[in-house]
C-alpha atoms as a PDB file:
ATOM      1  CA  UNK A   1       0.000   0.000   0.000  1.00  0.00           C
ATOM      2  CA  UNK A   2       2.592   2.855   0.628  1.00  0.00           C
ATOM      3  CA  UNK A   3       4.542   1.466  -2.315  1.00  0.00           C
ATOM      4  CA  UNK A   4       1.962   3.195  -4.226  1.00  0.00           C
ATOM      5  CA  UNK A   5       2.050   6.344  -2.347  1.00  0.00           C
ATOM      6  CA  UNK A   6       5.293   7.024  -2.744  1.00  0.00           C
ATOM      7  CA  UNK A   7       5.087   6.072  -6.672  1.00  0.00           C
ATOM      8  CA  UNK A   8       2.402   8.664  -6.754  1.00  0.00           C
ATOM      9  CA  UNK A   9       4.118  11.236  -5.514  1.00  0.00           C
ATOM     10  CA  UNK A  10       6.857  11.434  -7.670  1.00  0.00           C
ATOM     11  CA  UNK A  11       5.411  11.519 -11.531  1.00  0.00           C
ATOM     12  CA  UNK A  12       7.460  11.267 -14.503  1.00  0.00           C
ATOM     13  CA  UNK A  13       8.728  14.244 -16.329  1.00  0.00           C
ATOM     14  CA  UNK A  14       6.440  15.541 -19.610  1.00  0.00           C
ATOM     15  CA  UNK A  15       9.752  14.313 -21.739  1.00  0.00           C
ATOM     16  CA  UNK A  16       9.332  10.898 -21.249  1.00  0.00           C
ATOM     17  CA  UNK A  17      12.790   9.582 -20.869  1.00  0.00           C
ATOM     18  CA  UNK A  18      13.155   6.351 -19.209  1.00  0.00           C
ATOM     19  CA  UNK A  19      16.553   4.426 -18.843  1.00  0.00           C
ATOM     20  CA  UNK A  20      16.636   0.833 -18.154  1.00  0.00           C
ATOM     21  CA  UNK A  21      19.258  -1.740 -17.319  1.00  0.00           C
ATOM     22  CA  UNK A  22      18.757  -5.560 -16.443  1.00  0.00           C
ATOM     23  CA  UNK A  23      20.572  -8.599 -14.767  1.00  0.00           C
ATOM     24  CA  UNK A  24      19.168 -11.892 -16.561  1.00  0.00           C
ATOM     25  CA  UNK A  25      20.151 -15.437 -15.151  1.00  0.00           C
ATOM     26  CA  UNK A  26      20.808 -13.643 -11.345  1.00  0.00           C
ATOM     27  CA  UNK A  27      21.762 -16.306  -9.515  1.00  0.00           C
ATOM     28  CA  UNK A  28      19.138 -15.938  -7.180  1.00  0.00           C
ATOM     29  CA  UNK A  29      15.586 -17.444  -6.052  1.00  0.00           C
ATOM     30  CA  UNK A  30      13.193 -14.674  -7.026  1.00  0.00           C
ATOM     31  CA  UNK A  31      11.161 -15.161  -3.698  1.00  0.00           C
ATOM     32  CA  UNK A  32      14.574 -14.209  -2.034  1.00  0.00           C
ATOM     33  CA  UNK A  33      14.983 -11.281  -4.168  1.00  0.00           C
ATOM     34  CA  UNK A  34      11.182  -9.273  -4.310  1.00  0.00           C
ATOM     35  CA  UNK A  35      11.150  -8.185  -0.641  1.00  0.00           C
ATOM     36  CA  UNK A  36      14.704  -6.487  -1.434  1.00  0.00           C
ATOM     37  CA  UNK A  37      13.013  -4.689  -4.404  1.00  0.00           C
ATOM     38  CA  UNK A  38      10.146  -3.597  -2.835  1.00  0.00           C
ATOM     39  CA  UNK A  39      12.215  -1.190  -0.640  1.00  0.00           C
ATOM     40  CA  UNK A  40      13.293   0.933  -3.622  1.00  0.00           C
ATOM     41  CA  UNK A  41      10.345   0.692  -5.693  1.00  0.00           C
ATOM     42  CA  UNK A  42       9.114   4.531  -5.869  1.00  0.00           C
ATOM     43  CA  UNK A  43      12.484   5.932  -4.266  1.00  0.00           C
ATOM     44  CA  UNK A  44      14.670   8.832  -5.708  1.00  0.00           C
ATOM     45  CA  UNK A  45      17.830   7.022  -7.174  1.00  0.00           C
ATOM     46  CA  UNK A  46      20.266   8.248  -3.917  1.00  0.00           C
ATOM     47  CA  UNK A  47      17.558   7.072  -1.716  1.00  0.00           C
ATOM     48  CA  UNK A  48      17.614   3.605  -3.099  1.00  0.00           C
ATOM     49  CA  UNK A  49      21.220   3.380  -3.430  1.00  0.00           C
ATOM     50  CA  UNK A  50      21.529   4.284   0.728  1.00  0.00           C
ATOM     51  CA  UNK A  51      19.062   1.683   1.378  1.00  0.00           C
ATOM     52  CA  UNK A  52      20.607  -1.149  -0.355  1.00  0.00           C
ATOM     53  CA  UNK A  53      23.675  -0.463   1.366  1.00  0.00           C
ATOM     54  CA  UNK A  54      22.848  -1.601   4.436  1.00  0.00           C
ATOM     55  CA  UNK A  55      20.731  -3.981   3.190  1.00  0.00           C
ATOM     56  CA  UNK A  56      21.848  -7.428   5.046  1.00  0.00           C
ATOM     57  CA  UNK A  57      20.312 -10.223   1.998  1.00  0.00           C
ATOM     58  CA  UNK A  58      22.012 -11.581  -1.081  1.00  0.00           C
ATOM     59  CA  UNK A  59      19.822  -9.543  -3.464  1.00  0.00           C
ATOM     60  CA  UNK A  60      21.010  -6.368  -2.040  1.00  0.00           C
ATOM     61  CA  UNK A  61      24.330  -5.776  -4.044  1.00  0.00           C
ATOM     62  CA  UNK A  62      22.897  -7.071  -7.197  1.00  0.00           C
ATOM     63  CA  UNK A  63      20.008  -4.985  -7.389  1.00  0.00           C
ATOM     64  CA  UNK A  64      22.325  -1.738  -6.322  1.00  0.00           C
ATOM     65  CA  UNK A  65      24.210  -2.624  -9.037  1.00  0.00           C
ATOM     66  CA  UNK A  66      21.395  -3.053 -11.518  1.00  0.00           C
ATOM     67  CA  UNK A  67      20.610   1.003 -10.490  1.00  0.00           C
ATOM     68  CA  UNK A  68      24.091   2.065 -11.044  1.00  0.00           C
ATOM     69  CA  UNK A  69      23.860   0.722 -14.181  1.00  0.00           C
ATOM     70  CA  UNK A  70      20.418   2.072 -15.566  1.00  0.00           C
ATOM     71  CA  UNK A  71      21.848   5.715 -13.730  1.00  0.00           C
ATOM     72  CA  UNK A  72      24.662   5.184 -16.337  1.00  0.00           C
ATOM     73  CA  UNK A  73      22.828   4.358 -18.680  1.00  0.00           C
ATOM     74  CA  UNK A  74      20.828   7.850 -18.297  1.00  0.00           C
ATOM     75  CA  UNK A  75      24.608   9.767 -17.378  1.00  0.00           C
ATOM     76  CA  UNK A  76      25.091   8.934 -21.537  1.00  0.00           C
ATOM     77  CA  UNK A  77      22.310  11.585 -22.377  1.00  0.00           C
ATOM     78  CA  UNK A  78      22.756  14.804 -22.319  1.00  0.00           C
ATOM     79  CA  UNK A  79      19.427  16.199 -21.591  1.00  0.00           C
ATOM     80  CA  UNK A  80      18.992  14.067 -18.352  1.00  0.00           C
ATOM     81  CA  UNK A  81      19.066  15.754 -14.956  1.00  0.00           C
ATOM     82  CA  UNK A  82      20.787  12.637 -12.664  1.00  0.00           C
ATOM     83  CA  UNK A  83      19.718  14.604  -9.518  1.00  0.00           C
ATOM     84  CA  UNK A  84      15.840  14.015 -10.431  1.00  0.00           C
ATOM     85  CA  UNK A  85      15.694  10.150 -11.306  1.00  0.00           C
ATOM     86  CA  UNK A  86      13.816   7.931  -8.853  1.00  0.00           C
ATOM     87  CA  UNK A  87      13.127   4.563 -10.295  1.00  0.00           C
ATOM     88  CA  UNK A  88       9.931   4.299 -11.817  1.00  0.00           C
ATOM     89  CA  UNK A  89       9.480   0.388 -12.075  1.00  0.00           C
ATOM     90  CA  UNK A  90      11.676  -2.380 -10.484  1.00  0.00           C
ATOM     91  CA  UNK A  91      10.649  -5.923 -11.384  1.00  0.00           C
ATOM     92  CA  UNK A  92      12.074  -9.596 -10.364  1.00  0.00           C
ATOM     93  CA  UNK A  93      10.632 -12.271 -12.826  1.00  0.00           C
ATOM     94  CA  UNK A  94      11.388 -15.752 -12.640  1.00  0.00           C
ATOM     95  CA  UNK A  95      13.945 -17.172 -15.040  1.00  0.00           C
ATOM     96  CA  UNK A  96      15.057 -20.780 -16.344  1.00  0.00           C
ATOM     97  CA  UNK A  97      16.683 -23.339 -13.721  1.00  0.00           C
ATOM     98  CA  UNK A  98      20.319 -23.499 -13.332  1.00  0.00           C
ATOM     99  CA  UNK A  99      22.078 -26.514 -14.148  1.00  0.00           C
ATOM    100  CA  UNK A 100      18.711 -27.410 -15.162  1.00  0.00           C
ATOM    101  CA  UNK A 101      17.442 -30.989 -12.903  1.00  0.00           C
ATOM    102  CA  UNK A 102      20.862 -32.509 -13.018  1.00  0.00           C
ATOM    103  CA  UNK A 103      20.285 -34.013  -9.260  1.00  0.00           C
ATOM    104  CA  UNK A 104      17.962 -35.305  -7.531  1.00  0.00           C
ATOM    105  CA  UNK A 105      17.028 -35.217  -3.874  1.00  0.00           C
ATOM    106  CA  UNK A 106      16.380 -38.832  -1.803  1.00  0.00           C
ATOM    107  CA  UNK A 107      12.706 -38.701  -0.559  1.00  0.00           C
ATOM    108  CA  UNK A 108      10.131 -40.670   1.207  1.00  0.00           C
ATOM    109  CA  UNK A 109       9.489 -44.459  -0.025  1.00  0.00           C
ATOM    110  CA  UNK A 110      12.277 -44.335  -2.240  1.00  0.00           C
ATOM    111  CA  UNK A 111      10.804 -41.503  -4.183  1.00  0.00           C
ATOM    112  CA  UNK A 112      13.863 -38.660  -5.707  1.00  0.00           C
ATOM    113  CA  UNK A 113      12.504 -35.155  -6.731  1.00  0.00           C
ATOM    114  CA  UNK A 114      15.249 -32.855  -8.906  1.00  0.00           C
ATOM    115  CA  UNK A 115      16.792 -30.098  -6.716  1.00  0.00           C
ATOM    116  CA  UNK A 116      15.538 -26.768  -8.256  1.00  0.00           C
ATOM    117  CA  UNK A 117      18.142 -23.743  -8.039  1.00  0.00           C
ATOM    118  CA  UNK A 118      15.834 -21.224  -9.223  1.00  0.00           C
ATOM    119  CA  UNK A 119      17.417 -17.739 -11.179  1.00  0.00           C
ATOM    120  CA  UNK A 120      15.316 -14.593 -11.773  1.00  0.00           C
ATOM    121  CA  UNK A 121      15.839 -11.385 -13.754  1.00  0.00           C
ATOM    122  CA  UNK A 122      15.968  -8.443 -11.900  1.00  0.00           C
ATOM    123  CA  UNK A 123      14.728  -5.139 -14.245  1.00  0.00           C
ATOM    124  CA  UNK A 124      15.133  -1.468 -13.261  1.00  0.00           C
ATOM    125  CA  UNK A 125      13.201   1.641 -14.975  1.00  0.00           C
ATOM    126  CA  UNK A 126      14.680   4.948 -14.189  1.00  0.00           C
ATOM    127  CA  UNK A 127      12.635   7.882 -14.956  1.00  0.00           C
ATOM    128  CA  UNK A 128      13.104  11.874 -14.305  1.00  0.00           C
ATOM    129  CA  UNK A 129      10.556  13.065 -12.272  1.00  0.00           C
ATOM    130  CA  UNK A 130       8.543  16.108 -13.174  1.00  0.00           C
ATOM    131  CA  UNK A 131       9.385  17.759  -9.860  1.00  0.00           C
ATOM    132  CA  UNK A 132      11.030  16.150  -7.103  1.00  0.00           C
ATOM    133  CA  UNK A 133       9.493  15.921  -3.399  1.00  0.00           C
ATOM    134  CA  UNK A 134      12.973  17.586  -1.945  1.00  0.00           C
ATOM    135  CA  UNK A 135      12.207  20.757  -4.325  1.00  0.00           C
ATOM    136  CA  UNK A 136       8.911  21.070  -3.818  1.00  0.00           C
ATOM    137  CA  UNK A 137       9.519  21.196  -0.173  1.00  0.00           C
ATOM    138  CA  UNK A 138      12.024  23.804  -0.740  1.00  0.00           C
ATOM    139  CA  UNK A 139      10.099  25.584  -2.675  1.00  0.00           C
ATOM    140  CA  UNK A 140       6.790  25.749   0.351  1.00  0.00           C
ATOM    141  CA  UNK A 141       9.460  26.394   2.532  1.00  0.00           C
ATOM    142  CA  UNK A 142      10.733  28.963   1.095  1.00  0.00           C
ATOM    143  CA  UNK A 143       6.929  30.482   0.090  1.00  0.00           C
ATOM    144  CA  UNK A 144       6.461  30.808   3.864  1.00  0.00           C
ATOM    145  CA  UNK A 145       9.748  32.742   5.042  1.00  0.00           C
ATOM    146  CA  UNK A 146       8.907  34.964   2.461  1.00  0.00           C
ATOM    147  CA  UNK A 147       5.305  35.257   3.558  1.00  0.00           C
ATOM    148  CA  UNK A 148       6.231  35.787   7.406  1.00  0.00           C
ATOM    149  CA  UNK A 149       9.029  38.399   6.281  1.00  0.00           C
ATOM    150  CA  UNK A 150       6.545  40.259   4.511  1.00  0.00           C
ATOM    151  CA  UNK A 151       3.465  40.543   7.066  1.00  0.00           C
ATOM    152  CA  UNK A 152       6.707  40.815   9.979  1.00  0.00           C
ATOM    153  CA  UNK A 153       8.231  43.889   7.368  1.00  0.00           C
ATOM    154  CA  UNK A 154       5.365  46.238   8.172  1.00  0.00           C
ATOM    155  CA  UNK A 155       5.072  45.676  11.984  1.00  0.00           C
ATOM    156  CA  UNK A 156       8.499  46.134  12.539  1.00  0.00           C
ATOM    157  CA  UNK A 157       8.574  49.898  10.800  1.00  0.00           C
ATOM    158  CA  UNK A 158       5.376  50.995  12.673  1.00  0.00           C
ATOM    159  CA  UNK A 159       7.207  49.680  15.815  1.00  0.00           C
ATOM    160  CA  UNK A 160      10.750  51.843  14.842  1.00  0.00           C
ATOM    161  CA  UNK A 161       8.708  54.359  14.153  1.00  0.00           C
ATOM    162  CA  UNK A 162       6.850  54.817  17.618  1.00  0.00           C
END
């Protein structure tokens, strides 16, 4: 649920520009690897970065790399501000087997099912957002110093004045 707020917040940018980058065959169960993503799903690009840092599972460093790739990716073009990506869509599909079912496990009544290392591909989508949350903060912020200065401007005159 606040996966979706955050997305909403931050919209992309009238241009259109996304920038993608992928890791196919990550060696890597995908169950293992969706809760990771789900933390930077939505985030600015710095954001995400900080959080996989610290980020204690396997899928951690191979998703932050993933980002620094698509943010190279989007360092190629000219026209992209690098300060205003946040990553727009972050996916983790299932892939092929590795090793396909070259061994089996021993089971119950002399029954052997194949030992499945699963892979997955992780995708990122960077895109620029029209304006970022940090900026439009800034900007209120700034709208209301320059509102109290104003209405404090004309009190403080009278008062020198008396």
């Amino acid at each position: 649920m606040s996966q979706k707020s955050v997305a909403s917040k931050l919209v992309p940018s009238a241009s259109g520009k996304t920038f993608t980058a992928s890791h196919r065959h990550a060696s890597l169960s995908p169950f293992k690897a969706r809760p990771v993503i789900d933390l930077v799903r939505g985030k600015n690009v710095d954001d995400a970065l900080s959080i996989l840092e610290w980020q204690d599972r396997r899928a951690a460093p191979m998703i932050r790399k993933v980002i620094k790739s698509a943010l190279a990716n989007a360092s190629n073009d000219l026209e992209a501000d690098l300060k205003r990506l946040f990553v727009a869509d972050a996916r983790v599909d299932g892939a092929g087997l590795l090793n396909g079912r070259k061994r089996f496990m021993q089971r119950a009544m002399g029954r052997a099912f194949p030992i499945l290392k699963r892979t997955c591909h992780i995708s990122i989508v960077l895109a620029e957002a029209a304006e970022s949350v940090a900026d439009e903060a800034r900007s209120k912020a700034r709208k209301a110093r320059t509102k109290k200065s104003a209405t404090a401007a004309p009190a403080d005159a009278a008062g020198k004045k008396e």
